[in-house]
N, C-alpha and C. Protein backbone atom coordinates (compact mmCIF):
# COMPACT_ATOMS: atom_id res chain seq x y z
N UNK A 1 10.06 -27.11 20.25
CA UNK A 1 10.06 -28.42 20.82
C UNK A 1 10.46 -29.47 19.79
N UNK A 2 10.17 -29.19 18.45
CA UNK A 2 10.58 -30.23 17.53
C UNK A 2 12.35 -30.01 16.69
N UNK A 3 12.28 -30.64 16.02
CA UNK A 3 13.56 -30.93 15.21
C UNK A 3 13.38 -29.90 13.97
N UNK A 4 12.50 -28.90 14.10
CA UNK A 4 12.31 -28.46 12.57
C UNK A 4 12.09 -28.79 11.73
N UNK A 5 11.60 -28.30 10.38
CA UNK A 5 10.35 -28.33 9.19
C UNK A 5 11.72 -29.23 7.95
N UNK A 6 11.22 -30.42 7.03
CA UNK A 6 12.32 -31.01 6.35
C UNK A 6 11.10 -31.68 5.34
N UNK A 7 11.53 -31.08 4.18
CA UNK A 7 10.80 -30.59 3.03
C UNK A 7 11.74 -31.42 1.71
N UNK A 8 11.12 -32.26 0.65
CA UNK A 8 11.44 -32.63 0.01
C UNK A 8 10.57 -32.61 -1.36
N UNK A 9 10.80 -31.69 -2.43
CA UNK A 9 10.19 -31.27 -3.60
C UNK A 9 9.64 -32.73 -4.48
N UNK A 10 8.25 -32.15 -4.28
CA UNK A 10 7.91 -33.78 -5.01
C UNK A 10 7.22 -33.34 -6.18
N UNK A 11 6.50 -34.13 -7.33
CA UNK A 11 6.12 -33.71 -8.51
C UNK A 11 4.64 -33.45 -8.26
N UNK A 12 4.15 -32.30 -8.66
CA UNK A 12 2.83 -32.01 -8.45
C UNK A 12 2.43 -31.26 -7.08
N UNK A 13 3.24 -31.19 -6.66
CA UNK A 13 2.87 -30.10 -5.06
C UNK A 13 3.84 -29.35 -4.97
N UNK A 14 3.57 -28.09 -4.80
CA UNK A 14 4.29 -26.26 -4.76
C UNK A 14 4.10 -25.99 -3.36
N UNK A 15 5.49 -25.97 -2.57
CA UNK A 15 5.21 -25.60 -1.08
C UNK A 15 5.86 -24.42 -1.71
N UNK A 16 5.68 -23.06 -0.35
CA UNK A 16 5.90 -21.88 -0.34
C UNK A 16 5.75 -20.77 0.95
N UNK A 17 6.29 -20.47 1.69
CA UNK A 17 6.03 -19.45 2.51
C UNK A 17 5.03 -18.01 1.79
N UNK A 18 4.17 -17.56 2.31
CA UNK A 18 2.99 -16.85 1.89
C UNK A 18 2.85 -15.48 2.67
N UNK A 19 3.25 -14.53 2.32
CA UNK A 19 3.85 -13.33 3.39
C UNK A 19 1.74 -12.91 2.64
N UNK A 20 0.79 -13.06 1.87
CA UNK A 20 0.38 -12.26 2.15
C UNK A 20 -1.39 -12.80 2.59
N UNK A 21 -1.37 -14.41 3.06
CA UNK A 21 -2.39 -14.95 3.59
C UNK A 21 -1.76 -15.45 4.96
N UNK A 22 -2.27 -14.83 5.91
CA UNK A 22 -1.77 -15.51 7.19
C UNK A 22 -2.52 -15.58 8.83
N UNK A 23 -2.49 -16.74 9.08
CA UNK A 23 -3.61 -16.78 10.55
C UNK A 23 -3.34 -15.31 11.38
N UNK A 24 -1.98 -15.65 12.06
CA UNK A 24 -1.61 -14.64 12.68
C UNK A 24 -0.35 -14.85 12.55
N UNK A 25 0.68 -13.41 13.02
CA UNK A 25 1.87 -13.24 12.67
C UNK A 25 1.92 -12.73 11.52
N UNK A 26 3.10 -13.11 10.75
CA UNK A 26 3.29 -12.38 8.89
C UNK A 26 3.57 -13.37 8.02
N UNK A 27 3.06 -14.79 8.09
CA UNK A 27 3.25 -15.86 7.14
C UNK A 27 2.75 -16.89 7.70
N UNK A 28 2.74 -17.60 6.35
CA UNK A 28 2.08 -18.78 6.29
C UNK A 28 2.35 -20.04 5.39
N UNK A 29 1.94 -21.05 5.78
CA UNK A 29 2.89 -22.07 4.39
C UNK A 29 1.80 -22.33 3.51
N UNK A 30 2.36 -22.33 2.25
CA UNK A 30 1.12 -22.45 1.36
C UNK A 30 1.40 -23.54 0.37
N UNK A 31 0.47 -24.57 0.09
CA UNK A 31 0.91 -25.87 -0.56
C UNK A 31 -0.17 -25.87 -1.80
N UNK A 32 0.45 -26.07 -2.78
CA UNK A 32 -0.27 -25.88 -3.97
C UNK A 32 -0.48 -27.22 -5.21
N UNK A 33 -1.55 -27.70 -5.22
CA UNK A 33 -1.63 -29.00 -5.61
C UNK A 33 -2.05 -28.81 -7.14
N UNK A 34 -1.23 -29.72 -8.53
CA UNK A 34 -1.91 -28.79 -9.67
C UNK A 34 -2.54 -30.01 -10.39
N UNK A 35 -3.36 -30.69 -9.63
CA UNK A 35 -4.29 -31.37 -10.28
C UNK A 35 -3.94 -33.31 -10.70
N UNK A 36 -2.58 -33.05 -10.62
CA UNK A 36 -2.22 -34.27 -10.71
C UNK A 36 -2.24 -35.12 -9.38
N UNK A 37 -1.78 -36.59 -9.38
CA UNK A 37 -2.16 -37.09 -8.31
C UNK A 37 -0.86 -36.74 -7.12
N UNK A 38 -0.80 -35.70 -5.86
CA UNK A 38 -0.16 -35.77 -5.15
C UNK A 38 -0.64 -36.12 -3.87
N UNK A 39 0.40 -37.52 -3.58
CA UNK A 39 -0.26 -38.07 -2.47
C UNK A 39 0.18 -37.47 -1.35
N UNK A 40 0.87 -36.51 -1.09
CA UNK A 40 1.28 -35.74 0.73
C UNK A 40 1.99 -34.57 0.41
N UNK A 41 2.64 -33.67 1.12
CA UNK A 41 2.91 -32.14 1.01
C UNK A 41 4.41 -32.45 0.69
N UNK A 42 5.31 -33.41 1.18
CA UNK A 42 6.30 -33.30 1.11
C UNK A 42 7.39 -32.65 2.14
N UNK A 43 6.68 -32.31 3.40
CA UNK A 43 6.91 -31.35 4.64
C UNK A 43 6.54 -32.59 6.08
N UNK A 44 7.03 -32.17 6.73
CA UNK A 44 7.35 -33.27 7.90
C UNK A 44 8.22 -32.35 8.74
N UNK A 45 7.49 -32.95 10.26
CA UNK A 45 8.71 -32.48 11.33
C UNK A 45 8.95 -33.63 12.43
N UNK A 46 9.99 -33.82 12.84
CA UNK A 46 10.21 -34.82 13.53
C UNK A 46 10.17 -33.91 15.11
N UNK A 47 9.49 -34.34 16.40
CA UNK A 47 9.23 -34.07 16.85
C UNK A 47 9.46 -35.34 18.49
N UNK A 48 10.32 -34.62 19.65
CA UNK A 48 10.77 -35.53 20.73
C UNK A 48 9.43 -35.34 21.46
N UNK A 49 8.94 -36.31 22.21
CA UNK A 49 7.94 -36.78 23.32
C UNK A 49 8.49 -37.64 23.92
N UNK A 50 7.51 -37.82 25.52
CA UNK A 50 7.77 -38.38 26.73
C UNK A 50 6.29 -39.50 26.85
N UNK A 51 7.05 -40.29 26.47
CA UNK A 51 6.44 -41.69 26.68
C UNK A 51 4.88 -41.83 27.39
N UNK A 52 3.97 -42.09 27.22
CA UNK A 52 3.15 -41.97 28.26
C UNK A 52 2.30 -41.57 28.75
N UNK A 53 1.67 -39.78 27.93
CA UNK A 53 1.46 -38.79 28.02
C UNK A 53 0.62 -37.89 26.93
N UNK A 54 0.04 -37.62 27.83
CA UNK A 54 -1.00 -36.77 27.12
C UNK A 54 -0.53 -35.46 26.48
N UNK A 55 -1.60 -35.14 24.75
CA UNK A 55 -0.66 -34.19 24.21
C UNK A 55 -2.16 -33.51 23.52
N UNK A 56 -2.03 -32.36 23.09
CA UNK A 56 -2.97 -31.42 22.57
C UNK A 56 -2.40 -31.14 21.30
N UNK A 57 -3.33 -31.66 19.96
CA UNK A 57 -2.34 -30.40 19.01
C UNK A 57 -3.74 -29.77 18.25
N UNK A 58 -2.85 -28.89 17.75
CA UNK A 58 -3.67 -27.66 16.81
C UNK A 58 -3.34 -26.88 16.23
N UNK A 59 -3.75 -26.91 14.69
CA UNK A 59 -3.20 -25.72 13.61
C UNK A 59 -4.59 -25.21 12.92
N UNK A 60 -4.30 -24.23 12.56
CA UNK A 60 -5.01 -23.58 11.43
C UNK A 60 -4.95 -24.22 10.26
N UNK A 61 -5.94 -23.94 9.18
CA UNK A 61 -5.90 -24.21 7.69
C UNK A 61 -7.12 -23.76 6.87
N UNK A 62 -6.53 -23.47 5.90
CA UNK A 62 -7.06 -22.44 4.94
C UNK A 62 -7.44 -23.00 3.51
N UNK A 63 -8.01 -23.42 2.42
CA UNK A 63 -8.18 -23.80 1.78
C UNK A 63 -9.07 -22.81 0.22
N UNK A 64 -8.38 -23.09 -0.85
CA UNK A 64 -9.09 -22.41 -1.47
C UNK A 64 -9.47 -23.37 -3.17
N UNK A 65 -10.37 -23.88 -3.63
CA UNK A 65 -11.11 -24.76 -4.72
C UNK A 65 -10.12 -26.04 -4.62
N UNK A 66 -10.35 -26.69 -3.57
CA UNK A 66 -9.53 -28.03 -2.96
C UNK A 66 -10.36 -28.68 -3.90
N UNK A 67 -10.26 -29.44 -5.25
CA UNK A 67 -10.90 -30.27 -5.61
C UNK A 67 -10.05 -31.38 -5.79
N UNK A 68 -11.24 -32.65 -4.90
CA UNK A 68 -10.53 -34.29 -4.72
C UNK A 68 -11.52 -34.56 -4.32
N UNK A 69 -11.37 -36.08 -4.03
CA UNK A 69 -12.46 -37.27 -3.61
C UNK A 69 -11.29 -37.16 -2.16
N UNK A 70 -9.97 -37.04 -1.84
CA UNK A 70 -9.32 -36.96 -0.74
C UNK A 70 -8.52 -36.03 -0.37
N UNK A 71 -8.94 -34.83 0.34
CA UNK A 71 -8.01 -33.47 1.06
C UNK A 71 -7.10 -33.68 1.54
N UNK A 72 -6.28 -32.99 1.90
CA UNK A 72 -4.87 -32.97 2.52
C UNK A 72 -5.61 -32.70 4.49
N UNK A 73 -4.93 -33.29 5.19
CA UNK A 73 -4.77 -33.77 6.45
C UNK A 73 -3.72 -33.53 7.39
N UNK A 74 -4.12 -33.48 8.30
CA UNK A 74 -2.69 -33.29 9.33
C UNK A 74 -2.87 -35.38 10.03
N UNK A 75 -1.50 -35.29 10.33
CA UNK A 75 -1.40 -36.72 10.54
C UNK A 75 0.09 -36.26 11.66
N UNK A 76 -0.36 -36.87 12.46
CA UNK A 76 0.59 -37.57 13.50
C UNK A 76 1.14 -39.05 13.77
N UNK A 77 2.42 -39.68 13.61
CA UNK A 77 2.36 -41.04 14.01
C UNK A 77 3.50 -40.90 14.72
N UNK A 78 3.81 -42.38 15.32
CA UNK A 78 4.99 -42.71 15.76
C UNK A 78 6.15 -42.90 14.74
N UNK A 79 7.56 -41.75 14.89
CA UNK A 79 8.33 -41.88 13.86
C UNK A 79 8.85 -43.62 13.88
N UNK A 80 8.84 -44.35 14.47
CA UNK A 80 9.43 -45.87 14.49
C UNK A 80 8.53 -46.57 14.04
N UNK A 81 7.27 -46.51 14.64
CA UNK A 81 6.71 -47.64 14.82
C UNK A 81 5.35 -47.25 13.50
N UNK A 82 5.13 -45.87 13.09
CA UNK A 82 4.22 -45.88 12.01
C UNK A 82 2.45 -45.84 12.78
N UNK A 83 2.32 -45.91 14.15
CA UNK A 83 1.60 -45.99 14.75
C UNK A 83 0.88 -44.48 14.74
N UNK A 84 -0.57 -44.64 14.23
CA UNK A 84 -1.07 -43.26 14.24
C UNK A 84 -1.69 -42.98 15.59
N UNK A 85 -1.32 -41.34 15.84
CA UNK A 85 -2.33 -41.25 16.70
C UNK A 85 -3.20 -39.72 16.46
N UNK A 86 -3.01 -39.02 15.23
CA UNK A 86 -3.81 -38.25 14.87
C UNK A 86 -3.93 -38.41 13.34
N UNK A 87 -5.48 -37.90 12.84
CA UNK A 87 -5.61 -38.00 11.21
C UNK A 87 -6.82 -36.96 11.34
N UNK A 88 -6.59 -35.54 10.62
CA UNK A 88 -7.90 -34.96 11.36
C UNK A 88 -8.94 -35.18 9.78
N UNK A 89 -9.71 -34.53 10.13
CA UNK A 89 -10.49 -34.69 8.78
C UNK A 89 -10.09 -33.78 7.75
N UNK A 90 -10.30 -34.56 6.31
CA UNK A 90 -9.60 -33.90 5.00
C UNK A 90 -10.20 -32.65 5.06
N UNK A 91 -9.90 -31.34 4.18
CA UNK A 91 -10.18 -30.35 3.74
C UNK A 91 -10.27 -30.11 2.48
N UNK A 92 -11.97 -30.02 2.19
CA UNK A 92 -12.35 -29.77 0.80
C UNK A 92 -12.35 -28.24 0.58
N UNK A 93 -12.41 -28.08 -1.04
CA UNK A 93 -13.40 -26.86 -1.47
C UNK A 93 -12.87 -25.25 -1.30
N UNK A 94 -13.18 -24.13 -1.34
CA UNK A 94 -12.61 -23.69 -0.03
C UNK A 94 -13.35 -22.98 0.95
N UNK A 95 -12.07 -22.48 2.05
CA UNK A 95 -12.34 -22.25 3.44
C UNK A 95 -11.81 -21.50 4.01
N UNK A 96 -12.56 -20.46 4.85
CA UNK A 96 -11.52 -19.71 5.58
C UNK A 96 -11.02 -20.01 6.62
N UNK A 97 -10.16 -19.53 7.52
CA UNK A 97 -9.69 -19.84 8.51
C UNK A 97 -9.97 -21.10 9.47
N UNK A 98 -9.85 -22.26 9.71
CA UNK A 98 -10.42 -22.88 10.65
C UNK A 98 -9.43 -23.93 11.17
N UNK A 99 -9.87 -24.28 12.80
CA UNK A 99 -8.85 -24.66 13.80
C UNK A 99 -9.40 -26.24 13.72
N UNK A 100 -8.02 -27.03 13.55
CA UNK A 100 -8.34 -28.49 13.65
C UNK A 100 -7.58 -28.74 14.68
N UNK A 101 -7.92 -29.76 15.71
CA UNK A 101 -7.54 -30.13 16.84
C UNK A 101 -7.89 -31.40 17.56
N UNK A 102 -6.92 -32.13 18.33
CA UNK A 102 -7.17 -33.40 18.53
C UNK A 102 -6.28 -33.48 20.14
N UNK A 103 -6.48 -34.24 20.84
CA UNK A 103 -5.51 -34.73 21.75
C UNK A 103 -5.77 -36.22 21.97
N UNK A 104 -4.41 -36.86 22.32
CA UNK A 104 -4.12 -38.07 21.95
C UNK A 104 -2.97 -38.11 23.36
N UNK A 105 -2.58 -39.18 23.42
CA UNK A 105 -1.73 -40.06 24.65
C UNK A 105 -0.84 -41.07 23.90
N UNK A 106 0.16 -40.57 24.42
CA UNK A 106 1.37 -41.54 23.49
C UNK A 106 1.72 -42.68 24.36
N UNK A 107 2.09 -43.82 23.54
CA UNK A 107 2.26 -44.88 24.11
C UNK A 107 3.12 -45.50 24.86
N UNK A 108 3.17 -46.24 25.67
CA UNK A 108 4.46 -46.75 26.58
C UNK A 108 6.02 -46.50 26.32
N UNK A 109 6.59 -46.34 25.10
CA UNK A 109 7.44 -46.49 24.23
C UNK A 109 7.69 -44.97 23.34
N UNK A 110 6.78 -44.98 22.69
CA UNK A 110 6.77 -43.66 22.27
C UNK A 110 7.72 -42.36 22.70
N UNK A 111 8.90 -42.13 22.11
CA UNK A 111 10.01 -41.06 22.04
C UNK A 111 9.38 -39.91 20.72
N UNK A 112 8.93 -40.33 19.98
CA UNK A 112 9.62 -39.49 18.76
C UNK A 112 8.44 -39.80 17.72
N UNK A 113 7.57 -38.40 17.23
CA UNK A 113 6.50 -38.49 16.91
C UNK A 113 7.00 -37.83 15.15
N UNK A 114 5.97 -37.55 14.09
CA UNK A 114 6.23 -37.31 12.94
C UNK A 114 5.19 -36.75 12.18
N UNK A 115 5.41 -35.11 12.53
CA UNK A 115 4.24 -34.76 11.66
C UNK A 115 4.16 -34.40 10.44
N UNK A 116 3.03 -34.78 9.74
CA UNK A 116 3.24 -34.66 8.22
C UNK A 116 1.55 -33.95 7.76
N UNK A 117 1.69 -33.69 6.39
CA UNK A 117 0.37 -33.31 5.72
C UNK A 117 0.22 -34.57 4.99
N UNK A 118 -1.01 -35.09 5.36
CA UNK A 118 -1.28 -36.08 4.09
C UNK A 118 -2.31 -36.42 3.44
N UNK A 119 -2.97 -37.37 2.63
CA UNK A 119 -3.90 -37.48 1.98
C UNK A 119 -4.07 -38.96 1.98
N UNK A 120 -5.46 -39.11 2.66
CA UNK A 120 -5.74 -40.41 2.93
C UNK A 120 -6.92 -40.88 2.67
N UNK A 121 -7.35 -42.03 1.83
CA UNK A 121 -6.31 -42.30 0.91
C UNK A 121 -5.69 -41.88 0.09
N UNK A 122 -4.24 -42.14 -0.67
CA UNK A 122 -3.92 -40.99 -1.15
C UNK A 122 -3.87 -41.24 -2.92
N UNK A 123 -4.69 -41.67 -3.48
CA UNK A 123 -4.93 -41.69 -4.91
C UNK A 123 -5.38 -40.67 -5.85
N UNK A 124 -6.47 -40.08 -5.30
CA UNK A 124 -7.41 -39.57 -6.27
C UNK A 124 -6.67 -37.90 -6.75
N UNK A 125 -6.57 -37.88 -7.72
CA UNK A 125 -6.37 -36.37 -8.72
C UNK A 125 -6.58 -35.42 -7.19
N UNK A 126 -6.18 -33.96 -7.14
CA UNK A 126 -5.98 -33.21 -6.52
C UNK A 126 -6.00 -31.78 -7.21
N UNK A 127 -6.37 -30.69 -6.94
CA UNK A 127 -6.33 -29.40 -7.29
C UNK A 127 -6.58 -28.56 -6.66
N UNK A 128 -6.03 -27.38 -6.35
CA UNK A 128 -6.16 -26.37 -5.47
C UNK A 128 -5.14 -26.08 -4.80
N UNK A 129 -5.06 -24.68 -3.17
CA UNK A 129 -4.11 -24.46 -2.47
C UNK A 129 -4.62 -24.35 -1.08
N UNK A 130 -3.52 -24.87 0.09
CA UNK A 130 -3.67 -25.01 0.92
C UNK A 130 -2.80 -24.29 1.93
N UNK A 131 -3.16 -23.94 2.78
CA UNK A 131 -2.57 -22.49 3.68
C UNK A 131 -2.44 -23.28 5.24
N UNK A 132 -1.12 -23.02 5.85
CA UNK A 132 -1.29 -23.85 7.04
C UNK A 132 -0.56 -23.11 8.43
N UNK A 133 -1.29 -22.96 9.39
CA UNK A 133 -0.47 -21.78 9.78
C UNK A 133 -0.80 -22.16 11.31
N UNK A 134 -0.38 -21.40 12.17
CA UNK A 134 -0.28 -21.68 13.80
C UNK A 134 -0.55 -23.40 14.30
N UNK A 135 0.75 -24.13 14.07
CA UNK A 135 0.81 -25.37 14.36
C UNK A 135 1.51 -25.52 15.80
N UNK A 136 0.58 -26.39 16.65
CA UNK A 136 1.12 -26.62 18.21
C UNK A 136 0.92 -27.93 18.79
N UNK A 137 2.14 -28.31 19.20
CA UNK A 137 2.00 -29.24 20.15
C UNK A 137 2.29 -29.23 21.20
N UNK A 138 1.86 -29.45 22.50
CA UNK A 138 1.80 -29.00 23.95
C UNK A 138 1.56 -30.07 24.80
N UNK A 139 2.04 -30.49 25.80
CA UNK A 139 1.47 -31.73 27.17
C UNK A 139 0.47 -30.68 27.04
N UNK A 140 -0.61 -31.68 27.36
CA UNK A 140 -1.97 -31.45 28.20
C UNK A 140 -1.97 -32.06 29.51
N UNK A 141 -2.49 -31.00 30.35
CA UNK A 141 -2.83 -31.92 31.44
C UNK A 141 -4.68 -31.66 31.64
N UNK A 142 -5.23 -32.36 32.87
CA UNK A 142 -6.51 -31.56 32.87
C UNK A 142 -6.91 -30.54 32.42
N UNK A 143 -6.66 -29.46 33.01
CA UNK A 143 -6.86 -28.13 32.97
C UNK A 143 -6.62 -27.61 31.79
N UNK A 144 -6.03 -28.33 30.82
CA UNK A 144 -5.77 -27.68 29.28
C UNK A 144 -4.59 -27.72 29.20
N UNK A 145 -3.45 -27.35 28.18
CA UNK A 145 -2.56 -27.24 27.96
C UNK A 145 -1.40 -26.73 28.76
N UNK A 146 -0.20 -27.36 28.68
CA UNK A 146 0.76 -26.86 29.50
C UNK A 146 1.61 -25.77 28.61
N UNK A 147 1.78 -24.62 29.17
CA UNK A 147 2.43 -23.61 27.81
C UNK A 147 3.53 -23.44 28.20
């Protein structure tokens, strides 16, 4: 449904495909923070929506000695307008497997959404690796997701 994964190497964060930690399937993306201050993953997908409308998302994430005062995040906004409509909670420490999830309703206007990993706020020193795996976005309707 989206535009695909567009990745730009920044100083202090190691992205990587991970053939041997993975939710399900045979990989996983693995983002590796080495202590210095990195404020976001450097990974983004641009992603088309219908104005108006209710949406479900949900990924996995994995975490292993995340040390910060601020974790890395999944974040949704409006690619134009900067308008958030997801920020789930940071991920400390580490962790095994666990499902973050939100649903949200896009706004009158709303075409074109932008998902990113980030760190909010995004100052404080960083260390550790982060594993990110079965990412979905879907209309919801009542009944749950439209597949």
């Amino acid at each position: 449904m989206g535009f695909d994964w567009w990745y730009v190497s920044l100083p202090h964060v190691a992205l990587a495909i991970d053939t041997s930690e993975f939710h399900s399937g045979t990989r996983s993306l693995s983002v590796t923070f080495d202590g210095q201050n990195g404020p976001e993953a450097g990974i983004v997908q641009f992603i088309p929506v219908t104005p108006d409308t209710a949406y479900e998302f949900s990924a996995q994430s994995k975490t292993e000695d995340i040390d910060t005062a601020s974790g890395p995040r999944f974040a949704i906004v409006d690619a134009y307008t900067n308008s958030s409509y997801v920020l789930t909670d940071d991920t400390l420490g580490t962790t095994g497997w666990r499902l973050q999830q939100s649903r949200f309703h896009t706004g009158p206007n709303t075409t074109l959404l932008l998902l990113k990993i980030v760190r909010d706020p995004p100052g404080p020193l960083i260390r550790g690796k982060l594993w990110i795996d079965d990412l979905r976005l879907a209309e919801a309707s009542s009944q749950g997701p439209v597949r």
